[in-house]
Protein backbone atom coordinates (compact mmCIF):
# COMPACT_ATOMS: atom_id res chain seq x y z
CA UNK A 1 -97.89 -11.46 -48.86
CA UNK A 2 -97.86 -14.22 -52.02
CA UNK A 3 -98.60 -12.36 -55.20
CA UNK A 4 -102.28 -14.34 -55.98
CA UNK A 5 -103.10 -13.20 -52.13
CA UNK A 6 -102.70 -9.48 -53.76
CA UNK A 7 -104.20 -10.33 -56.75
CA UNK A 8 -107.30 -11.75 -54.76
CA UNK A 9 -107.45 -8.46 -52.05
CA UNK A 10 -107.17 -6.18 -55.13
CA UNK A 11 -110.27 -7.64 -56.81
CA UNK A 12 -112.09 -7.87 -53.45
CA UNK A 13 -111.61 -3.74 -53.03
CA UNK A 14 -112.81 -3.58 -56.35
CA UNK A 15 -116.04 -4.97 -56.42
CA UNK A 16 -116.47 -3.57 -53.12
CA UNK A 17 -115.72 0.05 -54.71
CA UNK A 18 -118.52 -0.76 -57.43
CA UNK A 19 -120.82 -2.47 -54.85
CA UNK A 20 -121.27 0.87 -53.59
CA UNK A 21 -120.96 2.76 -56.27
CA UNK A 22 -124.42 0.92 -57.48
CA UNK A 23 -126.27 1.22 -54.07
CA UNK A 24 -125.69 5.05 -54.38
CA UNK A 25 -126.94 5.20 -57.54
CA UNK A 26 -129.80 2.86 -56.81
CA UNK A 27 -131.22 4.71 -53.43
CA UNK A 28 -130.36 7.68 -55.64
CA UNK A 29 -128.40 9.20 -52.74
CA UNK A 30 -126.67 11.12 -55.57
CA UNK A 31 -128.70 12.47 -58.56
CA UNK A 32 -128.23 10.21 -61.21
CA UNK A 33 -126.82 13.37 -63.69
CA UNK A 34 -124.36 13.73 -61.45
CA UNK A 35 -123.29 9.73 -60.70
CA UNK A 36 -124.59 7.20 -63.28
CA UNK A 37 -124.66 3.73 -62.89
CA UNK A 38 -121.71 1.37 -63.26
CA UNK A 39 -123.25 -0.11 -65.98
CA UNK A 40 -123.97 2.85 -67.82
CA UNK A 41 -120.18 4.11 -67.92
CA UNK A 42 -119.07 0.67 -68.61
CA UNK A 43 -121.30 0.91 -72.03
CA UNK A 44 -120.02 3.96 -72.80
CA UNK A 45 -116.66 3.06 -72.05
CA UNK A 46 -117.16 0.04 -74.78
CA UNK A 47 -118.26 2.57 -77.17
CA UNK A 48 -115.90 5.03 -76.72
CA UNK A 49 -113.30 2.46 -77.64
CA UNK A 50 -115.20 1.97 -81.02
CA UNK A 51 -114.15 4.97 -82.19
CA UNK A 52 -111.08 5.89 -83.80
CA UNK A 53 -111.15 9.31 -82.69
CA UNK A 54 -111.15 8.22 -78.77
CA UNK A 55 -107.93 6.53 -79.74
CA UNK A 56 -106.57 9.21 -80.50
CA UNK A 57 -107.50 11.36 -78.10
CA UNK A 58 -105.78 8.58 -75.86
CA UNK A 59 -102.65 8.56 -78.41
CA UNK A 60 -102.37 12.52 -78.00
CA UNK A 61 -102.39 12.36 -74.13
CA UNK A 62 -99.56 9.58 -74.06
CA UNK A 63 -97.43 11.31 -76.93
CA UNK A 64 -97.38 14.63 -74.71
CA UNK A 65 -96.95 12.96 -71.84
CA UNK A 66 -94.13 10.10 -72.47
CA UNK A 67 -92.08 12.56 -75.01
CA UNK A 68 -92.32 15.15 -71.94
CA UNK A 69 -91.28 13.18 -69.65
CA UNK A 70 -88.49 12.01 -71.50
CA UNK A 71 -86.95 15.58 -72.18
CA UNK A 72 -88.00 16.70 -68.78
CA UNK A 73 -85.63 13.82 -67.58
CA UNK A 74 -82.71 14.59 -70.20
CA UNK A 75 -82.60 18.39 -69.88
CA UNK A 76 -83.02 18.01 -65.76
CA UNK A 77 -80.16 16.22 -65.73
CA UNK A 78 -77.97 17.92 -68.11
CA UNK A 79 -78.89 21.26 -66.48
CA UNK A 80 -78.77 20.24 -63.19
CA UNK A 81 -75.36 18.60 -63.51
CA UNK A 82 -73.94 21.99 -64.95
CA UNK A 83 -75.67 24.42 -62.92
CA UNK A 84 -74.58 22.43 -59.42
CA UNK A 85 -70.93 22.05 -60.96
CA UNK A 86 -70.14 25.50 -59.80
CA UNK A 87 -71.28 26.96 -56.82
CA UNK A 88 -71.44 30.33 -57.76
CA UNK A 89 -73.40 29.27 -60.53
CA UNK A 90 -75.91 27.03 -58.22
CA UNK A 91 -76.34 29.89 -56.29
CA UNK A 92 -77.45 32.12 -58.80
CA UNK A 93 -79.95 29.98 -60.23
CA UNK A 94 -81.44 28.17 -56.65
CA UNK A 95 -83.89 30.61 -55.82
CA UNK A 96 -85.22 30.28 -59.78
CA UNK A 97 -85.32 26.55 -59.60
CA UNK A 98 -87.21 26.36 -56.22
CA UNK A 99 -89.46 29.19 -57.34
CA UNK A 100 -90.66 27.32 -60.28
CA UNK A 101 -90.95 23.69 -58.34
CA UNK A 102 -92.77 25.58 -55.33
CA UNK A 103 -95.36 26.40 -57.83
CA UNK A 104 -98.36 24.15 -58.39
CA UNK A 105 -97.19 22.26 -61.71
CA UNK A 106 -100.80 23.06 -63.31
CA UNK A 107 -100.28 26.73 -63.15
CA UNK A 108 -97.38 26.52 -65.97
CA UNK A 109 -99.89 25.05 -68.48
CA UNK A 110 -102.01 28.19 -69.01
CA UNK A 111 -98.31 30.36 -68.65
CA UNK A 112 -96.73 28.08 -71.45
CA UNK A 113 -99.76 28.24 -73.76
CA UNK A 114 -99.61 31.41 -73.53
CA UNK A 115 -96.07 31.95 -75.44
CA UNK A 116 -96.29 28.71 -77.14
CA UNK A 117 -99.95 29.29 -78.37
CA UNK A 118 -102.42 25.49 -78.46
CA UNK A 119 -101.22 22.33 -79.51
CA UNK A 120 -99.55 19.22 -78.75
CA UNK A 121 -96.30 21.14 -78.98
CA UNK A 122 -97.26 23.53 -75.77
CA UNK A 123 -98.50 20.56 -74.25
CA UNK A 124 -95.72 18.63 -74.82
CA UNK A 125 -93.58 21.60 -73.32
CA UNK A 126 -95.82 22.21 -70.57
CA UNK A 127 -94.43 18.64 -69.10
CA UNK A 128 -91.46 18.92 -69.99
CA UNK A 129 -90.51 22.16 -67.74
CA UNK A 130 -92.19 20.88 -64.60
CA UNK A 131 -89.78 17.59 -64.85
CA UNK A 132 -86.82 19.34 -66.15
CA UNK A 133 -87.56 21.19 -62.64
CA UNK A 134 -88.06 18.43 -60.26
CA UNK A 135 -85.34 16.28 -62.00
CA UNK A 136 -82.76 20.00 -61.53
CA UNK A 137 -83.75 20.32 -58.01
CA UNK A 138 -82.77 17.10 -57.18
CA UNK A 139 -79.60 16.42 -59.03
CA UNK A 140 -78.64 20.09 -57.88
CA UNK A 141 -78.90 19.42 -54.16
CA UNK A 142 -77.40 15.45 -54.37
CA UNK A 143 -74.31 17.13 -56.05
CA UNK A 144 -73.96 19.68 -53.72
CA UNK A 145 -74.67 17.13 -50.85
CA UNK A 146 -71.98 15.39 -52.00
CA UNK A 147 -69.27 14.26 -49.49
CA UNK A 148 -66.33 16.16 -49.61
CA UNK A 149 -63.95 13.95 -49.19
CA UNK A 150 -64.56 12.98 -52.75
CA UNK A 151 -64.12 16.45 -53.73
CA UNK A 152 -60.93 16.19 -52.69
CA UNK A 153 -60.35 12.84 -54.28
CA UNK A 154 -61.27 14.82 -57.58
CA UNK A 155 -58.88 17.33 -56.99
CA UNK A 156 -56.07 15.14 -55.60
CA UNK A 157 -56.44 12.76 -58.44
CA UNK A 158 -56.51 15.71 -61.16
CA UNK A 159 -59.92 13.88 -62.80
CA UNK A 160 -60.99 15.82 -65.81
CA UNK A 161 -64.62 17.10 -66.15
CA UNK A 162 -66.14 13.88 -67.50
CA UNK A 163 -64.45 11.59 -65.32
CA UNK A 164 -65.99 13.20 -62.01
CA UNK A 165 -69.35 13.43 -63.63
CA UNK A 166 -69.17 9.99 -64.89
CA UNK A 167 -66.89 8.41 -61.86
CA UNK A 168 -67.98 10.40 -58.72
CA UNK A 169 -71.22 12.58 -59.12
CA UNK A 170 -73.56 10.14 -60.85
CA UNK A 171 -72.64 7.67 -58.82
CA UNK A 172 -73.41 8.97 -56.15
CA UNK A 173 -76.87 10.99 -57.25
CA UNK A 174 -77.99 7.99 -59.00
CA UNK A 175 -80.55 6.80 -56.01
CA UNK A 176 -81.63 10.21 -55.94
CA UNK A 177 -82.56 10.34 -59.29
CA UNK A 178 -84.36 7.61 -59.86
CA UNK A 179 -86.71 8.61 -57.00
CA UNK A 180 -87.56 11.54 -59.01
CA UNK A 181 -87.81 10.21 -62.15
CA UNK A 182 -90.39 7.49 -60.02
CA UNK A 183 -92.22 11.02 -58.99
CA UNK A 184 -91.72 12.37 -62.12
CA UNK A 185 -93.71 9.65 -64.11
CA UNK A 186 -97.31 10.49 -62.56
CA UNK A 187 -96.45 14.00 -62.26
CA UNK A 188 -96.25 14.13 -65.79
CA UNK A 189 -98.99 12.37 -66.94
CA UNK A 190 -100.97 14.89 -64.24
CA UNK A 191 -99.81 17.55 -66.49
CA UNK A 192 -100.92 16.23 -69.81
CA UNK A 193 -104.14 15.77 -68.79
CA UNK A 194 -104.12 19.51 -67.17
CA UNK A 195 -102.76 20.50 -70.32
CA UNK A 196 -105.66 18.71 -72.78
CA UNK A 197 -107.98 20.18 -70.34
CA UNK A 198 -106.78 24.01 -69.98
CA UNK A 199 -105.29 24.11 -73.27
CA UNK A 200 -107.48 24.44 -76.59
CA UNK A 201 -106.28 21.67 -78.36
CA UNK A 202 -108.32 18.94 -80.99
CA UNK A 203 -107.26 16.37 -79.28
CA UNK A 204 -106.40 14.67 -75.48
CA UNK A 205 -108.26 12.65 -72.63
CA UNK A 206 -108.56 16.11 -70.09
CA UNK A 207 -110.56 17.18 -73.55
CA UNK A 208 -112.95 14.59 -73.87
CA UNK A 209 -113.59 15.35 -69.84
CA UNK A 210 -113.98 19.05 -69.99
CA UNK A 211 -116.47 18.92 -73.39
CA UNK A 212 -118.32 16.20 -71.43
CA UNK A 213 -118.62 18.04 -68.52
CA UNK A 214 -119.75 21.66 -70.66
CA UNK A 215 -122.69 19.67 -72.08
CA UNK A 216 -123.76 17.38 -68.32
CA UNK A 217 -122.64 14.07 -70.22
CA UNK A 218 -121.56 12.70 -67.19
CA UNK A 219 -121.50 8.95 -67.98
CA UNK A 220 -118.71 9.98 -70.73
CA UNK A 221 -117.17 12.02 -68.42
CA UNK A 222 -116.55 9.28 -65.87
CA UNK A 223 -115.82 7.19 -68.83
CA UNK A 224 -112.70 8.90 -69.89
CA UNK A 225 -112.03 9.59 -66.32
CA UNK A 226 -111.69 6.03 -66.00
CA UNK A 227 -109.13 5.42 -68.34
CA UNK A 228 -107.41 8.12 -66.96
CA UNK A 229 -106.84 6.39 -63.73
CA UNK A 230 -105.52 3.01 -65.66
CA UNK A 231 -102.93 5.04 -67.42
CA UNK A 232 -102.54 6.41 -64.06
CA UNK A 233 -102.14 2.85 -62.60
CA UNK A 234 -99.95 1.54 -64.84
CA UNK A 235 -97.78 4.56 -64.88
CA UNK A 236 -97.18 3.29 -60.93
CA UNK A 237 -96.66 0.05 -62.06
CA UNK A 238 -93.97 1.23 -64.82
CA UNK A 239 -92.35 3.27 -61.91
CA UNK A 240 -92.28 0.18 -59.37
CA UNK A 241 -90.39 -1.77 -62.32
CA UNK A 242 -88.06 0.86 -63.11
CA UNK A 243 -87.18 0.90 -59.27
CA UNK A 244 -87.19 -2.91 -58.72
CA UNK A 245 -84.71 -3.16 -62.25
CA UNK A 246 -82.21 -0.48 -61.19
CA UNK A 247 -82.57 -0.70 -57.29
CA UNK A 248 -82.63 -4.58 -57.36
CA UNK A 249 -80.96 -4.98 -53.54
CA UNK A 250 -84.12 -2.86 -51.99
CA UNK A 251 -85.76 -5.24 -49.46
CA UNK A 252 -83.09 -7.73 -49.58
């Protein structure tokens, strides 16, 4: 399908979407406190963005989730490199690693605020360990997947440490990894939010929804969840590009 034909289906599912959305609210199907009208959120959406401290509530949310996601990516790999290097080591550690990625990412938040105390520090943590996790899991079991014919390549050819990392394992883990660093980029920005809601902080999107919600300001509420789901949207986006740029021979 040509890119305007997109384009023009994309805009067509969104007016339908708000088509709706305004018959509900006009038949008052649901109560208007609960569902306001497009309108109404789309005000308070324009005056939200007035104000310097929406900013940087927005700011705070991206800061915890980009840094996060950045050492979640760094430490994943490092870690799971070294722990999947030995397999006495992997061993060890497997049942760890899987316990921690089996878990529902949004029940570390309260478990890291709890050591770290509130802030964008534990927040920033918070994301980091559940991508350090997924990013370990994955590099752990494409290592150890690893043919072993070039294991014995590395042993015939007397390749130092570096050289098999660099020459034969990233190689070779490399499509693996970028399909969870493409999982890893909404899953993190999930967790910032869960963090800025369960977490006690000044600051954060998941913040502005849970205060809105505590007082029934629901056309805020659906304000901020709105520009949750474009930083949501063009976190897909950024992981489509990163795909396309390093995979550029999919679909060809």
């Amino acid at each position: 399908m040509k890119k305007k034909s997109k384009y023009l289906y994309s805009i067509i599912g969104f007016l339908i979407i708000l088509i709706v959305w305004y018959f509900v609210v006009y038949f008052k199907i649901v109560e208007p406190i609960l569902l306001p009208s497009p309108k109404n959120v789309f005000i308070e959406l324009i005056h939200l963005s007035k104000s310097n401290t929406f900013w940087l509530d927005v700011l705070s949310t991206i800061i915890s989730w980009f840094i996060g996601l950045f050492l979640g990516i760094i430490i994943g790999i490092v870690l799971g490199i070294l722990l999947a290097l030995n397999e006495k080591i992997w061993f060890i550690f497997e049942p760890f690693v899987e316990f921690l990625r089996s878990l529902p990412s949004i029940i570390l938040v309260p478990l890291i605020s709890l050591f770290m105390g509130v802030g964008l520090d534990s927040k920033i943590l918070s994301v980091t360990v559940v991508v350090a996790v997924t990013i370990i899991t994955t590099v752990g079991i494409a290592i150890r997947g690893i043919n072993v014919i070039y294991k014995k390549l590395q042993n015939a050819w007397h390749l130092s440490t570096y050289d098999t990392i660099a020459k034969i394992y990233f190689p070779e883990i490399s499509s693996h990894l970028l399909v969870a660093v493409k999982a890893s980029i909404p899953l993190a920005l999930i967790v910032a939010i869960a963090a800025d809601m369960l977490i006690a902080t000044d600051n954060g999107l998941g913040k502005i929804i849970t205060d809105s919600m505590a007082v029934f300001n629901s056309t805020r509420m659906y304000a901020a969840i709105i520009v949750v789901g474009i930083l949501g949207y063009l976190s897909a986006k950024l992981s489509i590009l990163i795909e396309n740029k390093l995979i550029h021979w999919k679909g060809k």
